[in-house]
Protein backbone atom coordinates (compact mmCIF):
# COMPACT_ATOMS: atom_id res chain seq x y z
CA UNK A 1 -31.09 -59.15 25.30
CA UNK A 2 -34.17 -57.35 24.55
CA UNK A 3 -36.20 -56.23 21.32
CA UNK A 4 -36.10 -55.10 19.40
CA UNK A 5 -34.64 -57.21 16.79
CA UNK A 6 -33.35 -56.58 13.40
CA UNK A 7 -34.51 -59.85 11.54
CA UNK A 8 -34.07 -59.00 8.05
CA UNK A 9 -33.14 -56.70 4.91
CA UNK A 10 -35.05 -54.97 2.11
CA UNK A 11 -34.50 -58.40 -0.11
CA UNK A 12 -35.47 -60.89 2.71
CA UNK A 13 -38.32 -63.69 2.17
CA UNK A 14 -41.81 -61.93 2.84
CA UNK A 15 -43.12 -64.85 3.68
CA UNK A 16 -40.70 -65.43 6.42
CA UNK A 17 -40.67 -61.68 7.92
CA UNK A 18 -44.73 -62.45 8.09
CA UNK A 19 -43.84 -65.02 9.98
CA UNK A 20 -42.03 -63.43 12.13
CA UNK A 21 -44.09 -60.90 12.74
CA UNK A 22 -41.49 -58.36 10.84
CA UNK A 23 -41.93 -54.92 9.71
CA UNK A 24 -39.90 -53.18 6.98
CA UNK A 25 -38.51 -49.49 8.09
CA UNK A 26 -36.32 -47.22 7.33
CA UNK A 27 -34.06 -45.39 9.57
CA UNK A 28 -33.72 -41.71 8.95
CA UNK A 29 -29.97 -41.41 7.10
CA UNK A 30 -30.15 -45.02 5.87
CA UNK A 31 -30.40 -45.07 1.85
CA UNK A 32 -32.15 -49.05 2.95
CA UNK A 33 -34.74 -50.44 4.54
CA UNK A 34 -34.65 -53.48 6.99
CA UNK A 35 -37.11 -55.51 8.93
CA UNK A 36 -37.37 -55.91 12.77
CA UNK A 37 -39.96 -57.01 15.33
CA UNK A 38 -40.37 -56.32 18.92
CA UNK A 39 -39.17 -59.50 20.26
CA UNK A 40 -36.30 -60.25 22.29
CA UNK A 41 -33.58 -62.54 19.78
CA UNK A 42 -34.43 -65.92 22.15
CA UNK A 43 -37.77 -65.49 20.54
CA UNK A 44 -37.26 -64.98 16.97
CA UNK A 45 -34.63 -67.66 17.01
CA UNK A 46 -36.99 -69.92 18.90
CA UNK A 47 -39.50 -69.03 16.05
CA UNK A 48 -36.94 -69.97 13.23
CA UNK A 49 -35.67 -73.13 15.00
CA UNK A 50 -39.32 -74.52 14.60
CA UNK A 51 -39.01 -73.95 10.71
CA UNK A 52 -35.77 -76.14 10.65
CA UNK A 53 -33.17 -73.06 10.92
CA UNK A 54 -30.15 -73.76 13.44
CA UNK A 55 -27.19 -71.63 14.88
CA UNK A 56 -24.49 -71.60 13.15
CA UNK A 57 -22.17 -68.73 14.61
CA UNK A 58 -22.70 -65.70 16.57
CA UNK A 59 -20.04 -62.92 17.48
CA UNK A 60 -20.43 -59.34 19.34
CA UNK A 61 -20.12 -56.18 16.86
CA UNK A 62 -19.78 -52.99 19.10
CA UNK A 63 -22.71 -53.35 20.85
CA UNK A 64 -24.87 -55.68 18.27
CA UNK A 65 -25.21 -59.26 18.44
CA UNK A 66 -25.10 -61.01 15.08
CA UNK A 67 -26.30 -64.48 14.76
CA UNK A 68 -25.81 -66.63 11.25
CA UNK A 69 -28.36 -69.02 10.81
CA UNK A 70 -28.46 -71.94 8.18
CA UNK A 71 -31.69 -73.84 7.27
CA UNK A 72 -30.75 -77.90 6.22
């Protein structure tokens, strides 16, 4: 897969979208904002691996891939 990548919502960790190199957005017609970056998923999750976060599941919605991540 490509970028961009949808790392995050309006409540998630500011210090972990800076370190991911996240920006907050809103789409037009969405009452939310959420955080992405321009890379491609391998590298965010490489990014979060190094900070102790693994894989825990990942599943296909549509044509969105959804990974759920747990830190130890």
């Amino acid at each position: 897969e490509a970028g961009p990548t949808m790392v995050g919502d309006e409540d998630s960790d500011p210090n972990l979208m800076d370190f991911l190199g996240a920006r907050k957005r809103n789409m037009l017609g969405n009452n939310f904002c959420e955080y992405y970056v321009n890379d491609a998923p391998r590298v965010v999750l490489d990014k979060l691996e190094k900070l102790g976060y693994r894989v825990v599941s990942m599943t296909g919605v549509g044509q969105t891939l959804v990974w759920c991540l747990h830190r130890e």
